[in-house]
PDB file of N, CA and C in Angstrom:
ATOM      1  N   UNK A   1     -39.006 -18.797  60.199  1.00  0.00           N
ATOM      2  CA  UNK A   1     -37.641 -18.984  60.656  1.00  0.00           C
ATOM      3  C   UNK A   1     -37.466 -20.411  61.183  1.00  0.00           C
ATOM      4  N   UNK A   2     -38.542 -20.649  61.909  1.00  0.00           N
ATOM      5  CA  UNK A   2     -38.292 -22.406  62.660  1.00  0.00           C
ATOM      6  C   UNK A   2     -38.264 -23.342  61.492  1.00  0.00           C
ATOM      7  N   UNK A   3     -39.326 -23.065  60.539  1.00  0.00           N
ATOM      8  CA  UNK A   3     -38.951 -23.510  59.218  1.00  0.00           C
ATOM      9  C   UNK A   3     -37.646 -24.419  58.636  1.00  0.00           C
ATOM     10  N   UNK A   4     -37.245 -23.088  58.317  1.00  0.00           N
ATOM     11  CA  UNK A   4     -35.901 -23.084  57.928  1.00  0.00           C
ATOM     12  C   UNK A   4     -34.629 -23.609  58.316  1.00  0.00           C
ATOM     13  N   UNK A   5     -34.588 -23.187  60.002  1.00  0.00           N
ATOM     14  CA  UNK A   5     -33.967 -23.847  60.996  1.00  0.00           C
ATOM     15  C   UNK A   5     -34.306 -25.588  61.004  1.00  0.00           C
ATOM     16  N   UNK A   6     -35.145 -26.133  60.851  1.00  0.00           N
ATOM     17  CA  UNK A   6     -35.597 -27.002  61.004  1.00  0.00           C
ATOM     18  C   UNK A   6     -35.032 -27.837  59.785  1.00  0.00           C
ATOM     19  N   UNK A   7     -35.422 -27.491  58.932  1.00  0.00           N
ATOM     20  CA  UNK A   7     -35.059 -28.483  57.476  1.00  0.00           C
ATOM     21  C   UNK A   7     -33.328 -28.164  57.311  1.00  0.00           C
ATOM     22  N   UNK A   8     -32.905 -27.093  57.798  1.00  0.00           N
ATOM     23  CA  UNK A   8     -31.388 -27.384  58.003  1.00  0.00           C
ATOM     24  C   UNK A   8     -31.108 -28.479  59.074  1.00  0.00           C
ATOM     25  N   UNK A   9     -31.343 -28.737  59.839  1.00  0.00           N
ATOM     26  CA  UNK A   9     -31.303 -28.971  61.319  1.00  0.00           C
ATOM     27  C   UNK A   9     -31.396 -30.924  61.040  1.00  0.00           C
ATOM     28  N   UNK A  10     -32.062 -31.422  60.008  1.00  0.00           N
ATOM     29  CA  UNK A  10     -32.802 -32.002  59.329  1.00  0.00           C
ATOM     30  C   UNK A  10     -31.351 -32.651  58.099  1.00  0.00           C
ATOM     31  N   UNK A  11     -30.701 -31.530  57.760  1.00  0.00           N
ATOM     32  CA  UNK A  11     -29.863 -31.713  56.616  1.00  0.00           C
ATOM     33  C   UNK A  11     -28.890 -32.256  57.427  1.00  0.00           C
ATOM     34  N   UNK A  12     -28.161 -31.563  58.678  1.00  0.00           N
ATOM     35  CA  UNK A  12     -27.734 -32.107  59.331  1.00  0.00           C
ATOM     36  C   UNK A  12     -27.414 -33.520  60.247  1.00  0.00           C
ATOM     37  N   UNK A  13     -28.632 -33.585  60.454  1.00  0.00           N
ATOM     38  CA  UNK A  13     -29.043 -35.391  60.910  1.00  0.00           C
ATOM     39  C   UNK A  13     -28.312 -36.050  60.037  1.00  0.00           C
ATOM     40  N   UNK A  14     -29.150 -35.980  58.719  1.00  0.00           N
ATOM     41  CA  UNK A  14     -28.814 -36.795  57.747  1.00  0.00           C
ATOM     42  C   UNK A  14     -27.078 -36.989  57.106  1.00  0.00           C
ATOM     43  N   UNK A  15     -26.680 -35.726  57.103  1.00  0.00           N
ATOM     44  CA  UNK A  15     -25.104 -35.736  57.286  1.00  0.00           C
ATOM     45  C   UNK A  15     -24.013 -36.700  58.192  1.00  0.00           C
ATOM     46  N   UNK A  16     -24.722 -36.403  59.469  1.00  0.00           N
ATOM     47  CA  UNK A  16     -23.811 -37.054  60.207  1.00  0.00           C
ATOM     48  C   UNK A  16     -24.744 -38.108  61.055  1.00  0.00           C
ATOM     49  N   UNK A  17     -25.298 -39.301  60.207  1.00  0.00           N
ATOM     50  CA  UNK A  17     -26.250 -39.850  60.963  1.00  0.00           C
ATOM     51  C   UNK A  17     -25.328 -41.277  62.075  1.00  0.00           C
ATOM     52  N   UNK A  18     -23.727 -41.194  61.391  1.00  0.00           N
ATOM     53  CA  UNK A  18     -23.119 -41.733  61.864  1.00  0.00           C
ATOM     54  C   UNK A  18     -22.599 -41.798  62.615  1.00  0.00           C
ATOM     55  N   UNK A  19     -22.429 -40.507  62.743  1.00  0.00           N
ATOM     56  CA  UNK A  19     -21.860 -39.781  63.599  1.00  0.00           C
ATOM     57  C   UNK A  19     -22.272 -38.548  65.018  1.00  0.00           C
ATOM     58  N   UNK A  20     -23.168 -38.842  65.704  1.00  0.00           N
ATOM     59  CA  UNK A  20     -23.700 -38.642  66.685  1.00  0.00           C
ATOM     60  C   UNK A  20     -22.986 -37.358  67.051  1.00  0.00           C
ATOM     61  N   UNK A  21     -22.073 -38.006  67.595  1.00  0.00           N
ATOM     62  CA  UNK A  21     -21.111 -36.362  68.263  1.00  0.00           C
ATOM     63  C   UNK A  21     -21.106 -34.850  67.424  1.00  0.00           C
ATOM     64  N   UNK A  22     -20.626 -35.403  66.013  1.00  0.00           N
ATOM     65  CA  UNK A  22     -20.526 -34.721  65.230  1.00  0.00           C
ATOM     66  C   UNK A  22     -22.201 -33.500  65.594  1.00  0.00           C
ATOM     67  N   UNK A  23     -23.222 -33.683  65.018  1.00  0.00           N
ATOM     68  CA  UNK A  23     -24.524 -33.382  64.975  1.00  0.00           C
ATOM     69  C   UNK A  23     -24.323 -32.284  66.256  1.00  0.00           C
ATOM     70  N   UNK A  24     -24.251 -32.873  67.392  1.00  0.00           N
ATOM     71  CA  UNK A  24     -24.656 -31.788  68.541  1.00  0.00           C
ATOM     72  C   UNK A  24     -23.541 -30.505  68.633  1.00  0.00           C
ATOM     73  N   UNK A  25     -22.198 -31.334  67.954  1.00  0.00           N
ATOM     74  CA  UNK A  25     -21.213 -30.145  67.938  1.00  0.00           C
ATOM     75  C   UNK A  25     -21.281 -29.123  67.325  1.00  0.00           C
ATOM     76  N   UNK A  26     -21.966 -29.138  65.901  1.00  0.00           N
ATOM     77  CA  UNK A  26     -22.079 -28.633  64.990  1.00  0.00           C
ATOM     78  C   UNK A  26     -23.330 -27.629  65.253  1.00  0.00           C
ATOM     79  N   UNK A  27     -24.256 -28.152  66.069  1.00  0.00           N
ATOM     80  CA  UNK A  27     -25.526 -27.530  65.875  1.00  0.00           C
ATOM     81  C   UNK A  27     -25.172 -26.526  67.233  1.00  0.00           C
ATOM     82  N   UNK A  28     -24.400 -26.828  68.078  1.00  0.00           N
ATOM     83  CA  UNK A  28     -24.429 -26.070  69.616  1.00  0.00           C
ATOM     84  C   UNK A  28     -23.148 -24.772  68.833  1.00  0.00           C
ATOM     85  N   UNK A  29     -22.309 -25.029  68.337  1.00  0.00           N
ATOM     86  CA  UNK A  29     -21.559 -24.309  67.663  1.00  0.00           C
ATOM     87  C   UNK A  29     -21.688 -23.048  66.747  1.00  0.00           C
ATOM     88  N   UNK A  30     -23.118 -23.666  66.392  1.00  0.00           N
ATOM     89  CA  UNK A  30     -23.828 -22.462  65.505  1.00  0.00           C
ATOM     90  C   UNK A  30     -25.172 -21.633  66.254  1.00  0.00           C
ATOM     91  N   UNK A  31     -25.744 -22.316  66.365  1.00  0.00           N
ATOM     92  CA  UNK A  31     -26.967 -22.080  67.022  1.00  0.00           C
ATOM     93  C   UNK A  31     -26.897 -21.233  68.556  1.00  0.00           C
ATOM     94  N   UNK A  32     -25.610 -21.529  69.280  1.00  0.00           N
ATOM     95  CA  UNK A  32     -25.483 -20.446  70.486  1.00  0.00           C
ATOM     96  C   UNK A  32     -25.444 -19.328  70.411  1.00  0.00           C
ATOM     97  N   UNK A  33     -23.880 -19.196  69.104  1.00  0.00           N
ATOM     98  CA  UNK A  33     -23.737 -17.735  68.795  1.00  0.00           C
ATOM     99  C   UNK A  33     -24.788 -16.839  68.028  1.00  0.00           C
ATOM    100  N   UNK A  34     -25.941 -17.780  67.210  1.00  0.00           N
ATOM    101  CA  UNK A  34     -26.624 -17.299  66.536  1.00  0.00           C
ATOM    102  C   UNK A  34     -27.751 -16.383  67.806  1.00  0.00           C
ATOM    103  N   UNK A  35     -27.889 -17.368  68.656  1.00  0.00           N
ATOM    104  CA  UNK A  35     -28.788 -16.837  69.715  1.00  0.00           C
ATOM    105  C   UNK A  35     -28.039 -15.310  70.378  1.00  0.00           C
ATOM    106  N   UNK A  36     -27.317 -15.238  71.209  1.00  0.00           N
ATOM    107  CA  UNK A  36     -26.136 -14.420  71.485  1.00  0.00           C
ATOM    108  C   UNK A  36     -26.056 -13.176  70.328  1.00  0.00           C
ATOM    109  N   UNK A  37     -26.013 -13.291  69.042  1.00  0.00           N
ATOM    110  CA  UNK A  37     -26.044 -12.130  68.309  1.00  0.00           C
ATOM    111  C   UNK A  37     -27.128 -11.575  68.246  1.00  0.00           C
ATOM    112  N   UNK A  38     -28.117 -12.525  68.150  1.00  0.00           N
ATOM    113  CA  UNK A  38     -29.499 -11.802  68.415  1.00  0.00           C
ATOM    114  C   UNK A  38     -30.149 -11.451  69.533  1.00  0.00           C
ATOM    115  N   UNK A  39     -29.405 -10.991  70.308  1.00  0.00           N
ATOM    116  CA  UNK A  39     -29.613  -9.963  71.786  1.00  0.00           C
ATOM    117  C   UNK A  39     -30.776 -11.131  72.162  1.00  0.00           C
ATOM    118  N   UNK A  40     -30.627 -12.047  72.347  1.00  0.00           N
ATOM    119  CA  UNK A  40     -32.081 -12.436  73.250  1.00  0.00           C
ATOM    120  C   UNK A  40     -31.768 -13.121  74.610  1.00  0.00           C
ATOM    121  N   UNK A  41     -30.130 -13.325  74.653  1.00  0.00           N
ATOM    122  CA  UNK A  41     -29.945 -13.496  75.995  1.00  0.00           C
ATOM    123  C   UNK A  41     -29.246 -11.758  76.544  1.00  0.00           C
ATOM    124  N   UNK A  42     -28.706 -11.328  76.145  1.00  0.00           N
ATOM    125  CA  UNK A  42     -27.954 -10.268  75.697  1.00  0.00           C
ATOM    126  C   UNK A  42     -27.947  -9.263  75.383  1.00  0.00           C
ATOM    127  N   UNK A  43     -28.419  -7.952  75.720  1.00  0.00           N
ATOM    128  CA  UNK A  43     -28.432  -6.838  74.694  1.00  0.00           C
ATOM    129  C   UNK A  43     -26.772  -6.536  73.582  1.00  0.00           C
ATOM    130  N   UNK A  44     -27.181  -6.426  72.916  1.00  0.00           N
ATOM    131  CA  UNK A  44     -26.060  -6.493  72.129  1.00  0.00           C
ATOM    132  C   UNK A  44     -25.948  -4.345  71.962  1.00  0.00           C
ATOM    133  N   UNK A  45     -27.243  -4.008  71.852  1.00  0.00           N
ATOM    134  CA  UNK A  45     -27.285  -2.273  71.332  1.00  0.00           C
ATOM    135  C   UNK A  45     -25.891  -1.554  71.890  1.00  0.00           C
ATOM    136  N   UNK A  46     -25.282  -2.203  73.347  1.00  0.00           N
ATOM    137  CA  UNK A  46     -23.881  -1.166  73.903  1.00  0.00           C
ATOM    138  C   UNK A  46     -22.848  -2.567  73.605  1.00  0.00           C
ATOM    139  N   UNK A  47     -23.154  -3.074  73.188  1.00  0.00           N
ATOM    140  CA  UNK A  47     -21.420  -3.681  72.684  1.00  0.00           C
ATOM    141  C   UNK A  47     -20.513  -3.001  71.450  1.00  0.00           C
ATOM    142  N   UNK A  48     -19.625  -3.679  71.641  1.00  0.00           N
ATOM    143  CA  UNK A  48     -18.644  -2.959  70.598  1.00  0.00           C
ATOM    144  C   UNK A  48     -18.944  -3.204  69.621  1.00  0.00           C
ATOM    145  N   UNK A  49     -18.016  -1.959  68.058  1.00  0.00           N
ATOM    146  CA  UNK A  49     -18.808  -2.489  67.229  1.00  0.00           C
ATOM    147  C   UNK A  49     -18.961  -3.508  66.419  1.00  0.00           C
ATOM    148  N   UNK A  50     -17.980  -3.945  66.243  1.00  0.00           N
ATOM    149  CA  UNK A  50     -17.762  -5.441  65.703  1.00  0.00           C
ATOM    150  C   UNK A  50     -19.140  -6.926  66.059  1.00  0.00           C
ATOM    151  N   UNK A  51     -19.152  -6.370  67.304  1.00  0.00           N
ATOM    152  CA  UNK A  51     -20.250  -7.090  67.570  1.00  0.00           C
ATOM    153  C   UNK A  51     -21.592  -6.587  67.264  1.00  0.00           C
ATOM    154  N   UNK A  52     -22.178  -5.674  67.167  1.00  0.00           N
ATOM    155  CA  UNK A  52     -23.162  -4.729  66.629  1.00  0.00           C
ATOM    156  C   UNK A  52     -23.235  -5.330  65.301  1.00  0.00           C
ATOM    157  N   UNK A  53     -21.636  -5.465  64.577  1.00  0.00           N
ATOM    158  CA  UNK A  53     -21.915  -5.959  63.027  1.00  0.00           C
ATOM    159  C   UNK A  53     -22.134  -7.146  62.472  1.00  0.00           C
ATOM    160  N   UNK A  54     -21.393  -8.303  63.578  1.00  0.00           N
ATOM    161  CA  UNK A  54     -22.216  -9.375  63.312  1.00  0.00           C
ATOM    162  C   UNK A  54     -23.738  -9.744  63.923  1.00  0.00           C
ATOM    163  N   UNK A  55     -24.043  -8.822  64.938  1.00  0.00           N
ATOM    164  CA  UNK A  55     -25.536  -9.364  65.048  1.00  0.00           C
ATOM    165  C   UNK A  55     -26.516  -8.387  63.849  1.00  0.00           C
ATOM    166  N   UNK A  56     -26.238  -7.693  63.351  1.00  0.00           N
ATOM    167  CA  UNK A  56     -27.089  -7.136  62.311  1.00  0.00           C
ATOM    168  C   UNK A  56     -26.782  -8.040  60.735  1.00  0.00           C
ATOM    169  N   UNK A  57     -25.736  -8.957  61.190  1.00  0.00           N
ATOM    170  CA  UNK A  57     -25.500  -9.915  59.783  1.00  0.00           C
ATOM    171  C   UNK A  57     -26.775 -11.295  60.341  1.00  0.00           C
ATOM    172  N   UNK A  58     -27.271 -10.853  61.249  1.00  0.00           N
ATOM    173  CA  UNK A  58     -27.898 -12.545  61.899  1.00  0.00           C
ATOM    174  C   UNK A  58     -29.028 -12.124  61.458  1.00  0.00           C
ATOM    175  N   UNK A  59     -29.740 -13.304  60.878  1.00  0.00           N
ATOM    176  CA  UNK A  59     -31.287 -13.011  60.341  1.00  0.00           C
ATOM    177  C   UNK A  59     -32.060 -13.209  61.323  1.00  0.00           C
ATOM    178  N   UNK A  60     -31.535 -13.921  62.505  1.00  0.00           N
ATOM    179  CA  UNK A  60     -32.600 -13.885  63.710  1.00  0.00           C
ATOM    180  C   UNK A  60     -32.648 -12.518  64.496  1.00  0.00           C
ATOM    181  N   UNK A  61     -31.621 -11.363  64.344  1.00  0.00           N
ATOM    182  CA  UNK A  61     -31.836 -10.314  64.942  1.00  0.00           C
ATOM    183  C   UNK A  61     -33.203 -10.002  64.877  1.00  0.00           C
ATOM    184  N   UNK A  62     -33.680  -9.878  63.354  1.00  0.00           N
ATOM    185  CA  UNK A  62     -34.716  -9.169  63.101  1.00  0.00           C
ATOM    186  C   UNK A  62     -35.673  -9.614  63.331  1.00  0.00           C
ATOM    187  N   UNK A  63     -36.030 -11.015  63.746  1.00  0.00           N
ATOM    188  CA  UNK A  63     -37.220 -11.462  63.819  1.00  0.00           C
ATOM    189  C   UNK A  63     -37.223 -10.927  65.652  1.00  0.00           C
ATOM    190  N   UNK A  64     -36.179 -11.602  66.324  1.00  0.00           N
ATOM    191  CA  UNK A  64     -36.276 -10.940  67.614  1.00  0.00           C
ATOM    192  C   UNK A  64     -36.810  -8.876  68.366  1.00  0.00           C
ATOM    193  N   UNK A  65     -35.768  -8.769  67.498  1.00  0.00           N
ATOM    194  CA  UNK A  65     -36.453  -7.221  67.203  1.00  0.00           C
ATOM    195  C   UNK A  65     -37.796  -7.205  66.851  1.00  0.00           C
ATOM    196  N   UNK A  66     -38.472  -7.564  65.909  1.00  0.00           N
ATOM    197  CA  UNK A  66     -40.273  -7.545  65.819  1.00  0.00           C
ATOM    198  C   UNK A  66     -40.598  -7.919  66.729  1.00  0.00           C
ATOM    199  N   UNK A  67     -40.379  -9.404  67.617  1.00  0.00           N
ATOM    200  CA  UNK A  67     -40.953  -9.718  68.487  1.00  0.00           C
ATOM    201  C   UNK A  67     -41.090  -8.571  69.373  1.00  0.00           C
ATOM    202  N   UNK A  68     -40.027  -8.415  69.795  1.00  0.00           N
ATOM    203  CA  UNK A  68     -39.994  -7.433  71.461  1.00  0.00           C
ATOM    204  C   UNK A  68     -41.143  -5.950  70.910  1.00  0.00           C
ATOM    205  N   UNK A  69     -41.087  -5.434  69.486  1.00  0.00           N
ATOM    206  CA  UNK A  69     -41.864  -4.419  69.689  1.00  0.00           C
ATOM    207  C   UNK A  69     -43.304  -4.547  69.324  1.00  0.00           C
ATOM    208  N   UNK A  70     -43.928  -6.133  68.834  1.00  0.00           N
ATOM    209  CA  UNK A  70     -44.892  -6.511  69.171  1.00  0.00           C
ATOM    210  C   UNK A  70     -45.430  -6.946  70.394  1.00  0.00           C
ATOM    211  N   UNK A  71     -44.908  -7.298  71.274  1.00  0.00           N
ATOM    212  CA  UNK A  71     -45.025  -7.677  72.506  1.00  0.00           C
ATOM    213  C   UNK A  71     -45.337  -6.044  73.185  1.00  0.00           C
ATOM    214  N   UNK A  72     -44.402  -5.166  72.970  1.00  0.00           N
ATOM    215  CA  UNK A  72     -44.594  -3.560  73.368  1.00  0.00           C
ATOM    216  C   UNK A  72     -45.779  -2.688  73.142  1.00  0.00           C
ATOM    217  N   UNK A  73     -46.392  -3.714  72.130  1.00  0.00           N
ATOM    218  CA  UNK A  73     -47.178  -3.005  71.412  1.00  0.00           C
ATOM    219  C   UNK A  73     -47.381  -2.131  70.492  1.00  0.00           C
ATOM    220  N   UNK A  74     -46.343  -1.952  69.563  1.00  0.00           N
ATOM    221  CA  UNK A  74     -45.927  -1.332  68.774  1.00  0.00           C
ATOM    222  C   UNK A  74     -45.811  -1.992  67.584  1.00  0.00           C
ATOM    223  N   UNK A  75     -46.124  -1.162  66.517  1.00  0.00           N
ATOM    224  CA  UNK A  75     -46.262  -1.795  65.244  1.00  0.00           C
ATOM    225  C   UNK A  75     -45.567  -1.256  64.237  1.00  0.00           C
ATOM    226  N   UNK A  76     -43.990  -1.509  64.172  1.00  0.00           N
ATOM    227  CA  UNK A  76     -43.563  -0.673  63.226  1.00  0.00           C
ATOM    228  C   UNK A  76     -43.398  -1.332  61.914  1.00  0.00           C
ATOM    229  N   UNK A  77     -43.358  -0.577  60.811  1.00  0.00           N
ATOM    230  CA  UNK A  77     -43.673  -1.606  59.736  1.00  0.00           C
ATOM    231  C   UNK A  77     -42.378  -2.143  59.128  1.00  0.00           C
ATOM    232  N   UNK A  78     -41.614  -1.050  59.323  1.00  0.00           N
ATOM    233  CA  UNK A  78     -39.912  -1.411  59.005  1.00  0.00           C
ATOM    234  C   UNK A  78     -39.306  -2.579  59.436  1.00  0.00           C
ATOM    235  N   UNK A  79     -39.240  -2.442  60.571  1.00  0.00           N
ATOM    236  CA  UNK A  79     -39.020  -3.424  61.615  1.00  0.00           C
ATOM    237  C   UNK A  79     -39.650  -5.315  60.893  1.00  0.00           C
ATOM    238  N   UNK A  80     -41.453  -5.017  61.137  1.00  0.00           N
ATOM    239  CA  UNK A  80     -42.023  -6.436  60.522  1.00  0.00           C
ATOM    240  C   UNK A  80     -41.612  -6.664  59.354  1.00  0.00           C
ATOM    241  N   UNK A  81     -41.350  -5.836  58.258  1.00  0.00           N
ATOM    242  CA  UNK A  81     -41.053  -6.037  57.279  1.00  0.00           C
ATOM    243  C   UNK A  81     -39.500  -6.692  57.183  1.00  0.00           C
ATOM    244  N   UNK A  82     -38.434  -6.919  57.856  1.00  0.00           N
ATOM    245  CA  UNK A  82     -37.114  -6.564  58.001  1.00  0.00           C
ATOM    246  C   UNK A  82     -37.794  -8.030  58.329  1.00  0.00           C
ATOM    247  N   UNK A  83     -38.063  -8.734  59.711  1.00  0.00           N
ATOM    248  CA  UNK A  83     -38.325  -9.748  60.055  1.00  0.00           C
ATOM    249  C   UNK A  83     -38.605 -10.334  59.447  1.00  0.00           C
ATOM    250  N   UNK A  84     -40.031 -10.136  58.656  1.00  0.00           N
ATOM    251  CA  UNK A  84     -40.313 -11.166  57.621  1.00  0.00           C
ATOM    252  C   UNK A  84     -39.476 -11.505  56.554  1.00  0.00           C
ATOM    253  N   UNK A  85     -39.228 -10.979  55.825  1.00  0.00           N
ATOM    254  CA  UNK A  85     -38.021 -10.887  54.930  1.00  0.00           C
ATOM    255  C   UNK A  85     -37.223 -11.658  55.618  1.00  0.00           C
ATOM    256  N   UNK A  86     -36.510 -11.360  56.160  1.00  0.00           N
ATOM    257  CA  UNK A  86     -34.863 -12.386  56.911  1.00  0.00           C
ATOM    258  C   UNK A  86     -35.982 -14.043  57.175  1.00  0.00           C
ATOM    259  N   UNK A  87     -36.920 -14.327  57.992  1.00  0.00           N
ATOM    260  CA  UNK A  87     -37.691 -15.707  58.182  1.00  0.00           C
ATOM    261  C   UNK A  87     -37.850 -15.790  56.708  1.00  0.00           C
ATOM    262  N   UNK A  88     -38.615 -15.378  55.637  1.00  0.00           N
ATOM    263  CA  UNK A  88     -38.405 -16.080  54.235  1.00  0.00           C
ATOM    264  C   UNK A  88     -37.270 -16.466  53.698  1.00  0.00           C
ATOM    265  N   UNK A  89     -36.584 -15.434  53.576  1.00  0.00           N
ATOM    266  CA  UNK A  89     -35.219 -16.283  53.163  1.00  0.00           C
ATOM    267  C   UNK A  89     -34.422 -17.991  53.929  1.00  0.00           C
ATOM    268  N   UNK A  90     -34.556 -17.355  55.126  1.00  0.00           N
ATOM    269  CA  UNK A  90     -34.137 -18.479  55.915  1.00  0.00           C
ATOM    270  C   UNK A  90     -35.048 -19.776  55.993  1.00  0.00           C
ATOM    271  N   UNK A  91     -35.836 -19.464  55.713  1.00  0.00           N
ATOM    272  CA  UNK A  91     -37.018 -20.846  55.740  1.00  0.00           C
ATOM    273  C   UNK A  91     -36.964 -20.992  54.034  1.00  0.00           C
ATOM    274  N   UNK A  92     -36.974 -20.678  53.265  1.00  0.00           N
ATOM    275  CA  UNK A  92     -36.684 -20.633  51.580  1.00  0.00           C
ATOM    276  C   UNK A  92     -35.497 -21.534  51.249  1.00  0.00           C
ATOM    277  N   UNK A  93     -34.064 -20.812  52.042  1.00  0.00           N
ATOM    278  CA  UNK A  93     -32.841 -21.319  51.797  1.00  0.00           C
ATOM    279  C   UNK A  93     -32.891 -22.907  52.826  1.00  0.00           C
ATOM    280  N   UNK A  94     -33.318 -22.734  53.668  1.00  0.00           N
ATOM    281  CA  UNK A  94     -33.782 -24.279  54.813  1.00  0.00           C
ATOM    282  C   UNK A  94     -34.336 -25.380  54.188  1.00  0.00           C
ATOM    283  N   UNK A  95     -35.431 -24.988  53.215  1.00  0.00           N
ATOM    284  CA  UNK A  95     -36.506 -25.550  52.955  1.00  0.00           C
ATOM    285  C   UNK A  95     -35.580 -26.926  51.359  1.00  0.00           C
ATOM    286  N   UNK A  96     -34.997 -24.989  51.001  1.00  0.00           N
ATOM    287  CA  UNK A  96     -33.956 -25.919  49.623  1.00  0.00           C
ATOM    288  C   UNK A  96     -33.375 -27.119  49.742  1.00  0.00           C
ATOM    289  N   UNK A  97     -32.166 -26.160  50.597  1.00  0.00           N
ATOM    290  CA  UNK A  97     -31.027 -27.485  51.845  1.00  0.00           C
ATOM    291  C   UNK A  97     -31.590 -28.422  52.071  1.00  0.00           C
ATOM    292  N   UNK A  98     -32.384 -28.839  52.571  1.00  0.00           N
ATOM    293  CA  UNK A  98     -33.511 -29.970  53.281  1.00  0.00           C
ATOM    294  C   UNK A  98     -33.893 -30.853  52.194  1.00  0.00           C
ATOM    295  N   UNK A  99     -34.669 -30.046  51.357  1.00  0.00           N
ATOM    296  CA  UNK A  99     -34.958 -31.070  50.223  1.00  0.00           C
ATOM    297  C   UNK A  99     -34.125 -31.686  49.449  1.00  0.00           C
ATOM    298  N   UNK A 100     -32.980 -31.428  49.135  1.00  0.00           N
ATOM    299  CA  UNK A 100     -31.829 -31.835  48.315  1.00  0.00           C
ATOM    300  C   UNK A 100     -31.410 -32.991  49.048  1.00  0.00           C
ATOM    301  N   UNK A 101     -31.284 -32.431  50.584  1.00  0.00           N
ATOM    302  CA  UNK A 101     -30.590 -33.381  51.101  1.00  0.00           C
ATOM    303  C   UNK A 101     -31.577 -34.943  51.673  1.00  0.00           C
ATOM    304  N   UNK A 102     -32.945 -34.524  51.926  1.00  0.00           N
ATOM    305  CA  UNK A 102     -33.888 -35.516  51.618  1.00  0.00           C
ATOM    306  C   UNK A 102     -33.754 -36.494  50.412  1.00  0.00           C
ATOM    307  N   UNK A 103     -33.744 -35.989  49.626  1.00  0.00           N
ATOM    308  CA  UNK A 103     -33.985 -36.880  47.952  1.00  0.00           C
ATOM    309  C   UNK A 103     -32.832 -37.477  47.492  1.00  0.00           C
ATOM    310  N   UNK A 104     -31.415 -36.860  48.134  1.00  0.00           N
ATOM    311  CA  UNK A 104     -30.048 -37.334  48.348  1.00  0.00           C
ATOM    312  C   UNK A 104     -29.951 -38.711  49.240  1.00  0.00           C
ATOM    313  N   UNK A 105     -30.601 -38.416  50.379  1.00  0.00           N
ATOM    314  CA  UNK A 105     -30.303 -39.912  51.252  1.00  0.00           C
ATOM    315  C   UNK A 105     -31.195 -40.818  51.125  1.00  0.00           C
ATOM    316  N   UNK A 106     -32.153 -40.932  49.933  1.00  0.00           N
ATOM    317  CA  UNK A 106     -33.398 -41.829  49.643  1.00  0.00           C
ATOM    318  C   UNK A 106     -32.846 -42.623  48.363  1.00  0.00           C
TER     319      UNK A 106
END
C-alpha cells in the first residue's frame, strides 16, 4: 500500500512542481478522508450508512482491518486476503501512475 501511495504521491510532485500550494492541497484533501474512512482515527462500524459505503469503497479499510486482527491475534484468512488484494492493486495502479509520469518529466 505505501508503495503505491508513494509513487502516486511522487506523480504528484512532479505535476505540480510549480506549484507548491497546489501539492499539499491536493494530497491533505485526499489522504485525510482516505484515513477517516478507514476507521483508524474513527470507528466507522456505527456510522450511517452512507458512510459504511464509502469506507468499504477505501482500499485502506482493508489493510487496516488485517492490521487490528493481527495485532489481536487472530488470523483470519478472508480478511488477509481482502488486504492483500486491495495493497496490490494500489501499489500496481501507484507503481503504473509513477512510472508514466517519471519517463514523462525526463
Amino acid at each position: 500500500m505505501a508503495v503505491g501511495l508513494g509513487a502516486l504521491s511522487y506523480t504528484l510532485a512532479l505535476a505540480s512542481k510549480n506549484t507548491e500550494w497546489l501539492f499539499w492541497t491536493v494530497q491533505q484533501t485526499v489522504l485525510f478522508p482516505l484515513l477517516l474512512l478507514a476507521g483508524i482515527l474513527l470507528p466507522v462500524e456505527n456510522g450511517p450508512g452512507w458512510l459504511r459505503a464509502l469506507s468499504d469503497a477505501n482500499p485502506l479499510t482493508y489493510v487496516v482491518d488485517a492490521q487490528r486482527a493481527l495485532f489481536n491475534g487472530e488470523f483470519p484468512a478472508g480478511t488477509i486476503a481482502a488486504a492483500a488484494a486491495s495493497a496490490t492493486i494500489v501499489a500496481a495502479l501507484g507503481l503504473a501512475v509513477g512510472t508514466r509520469a517519471m519517463r514523462r518529466s525526463s
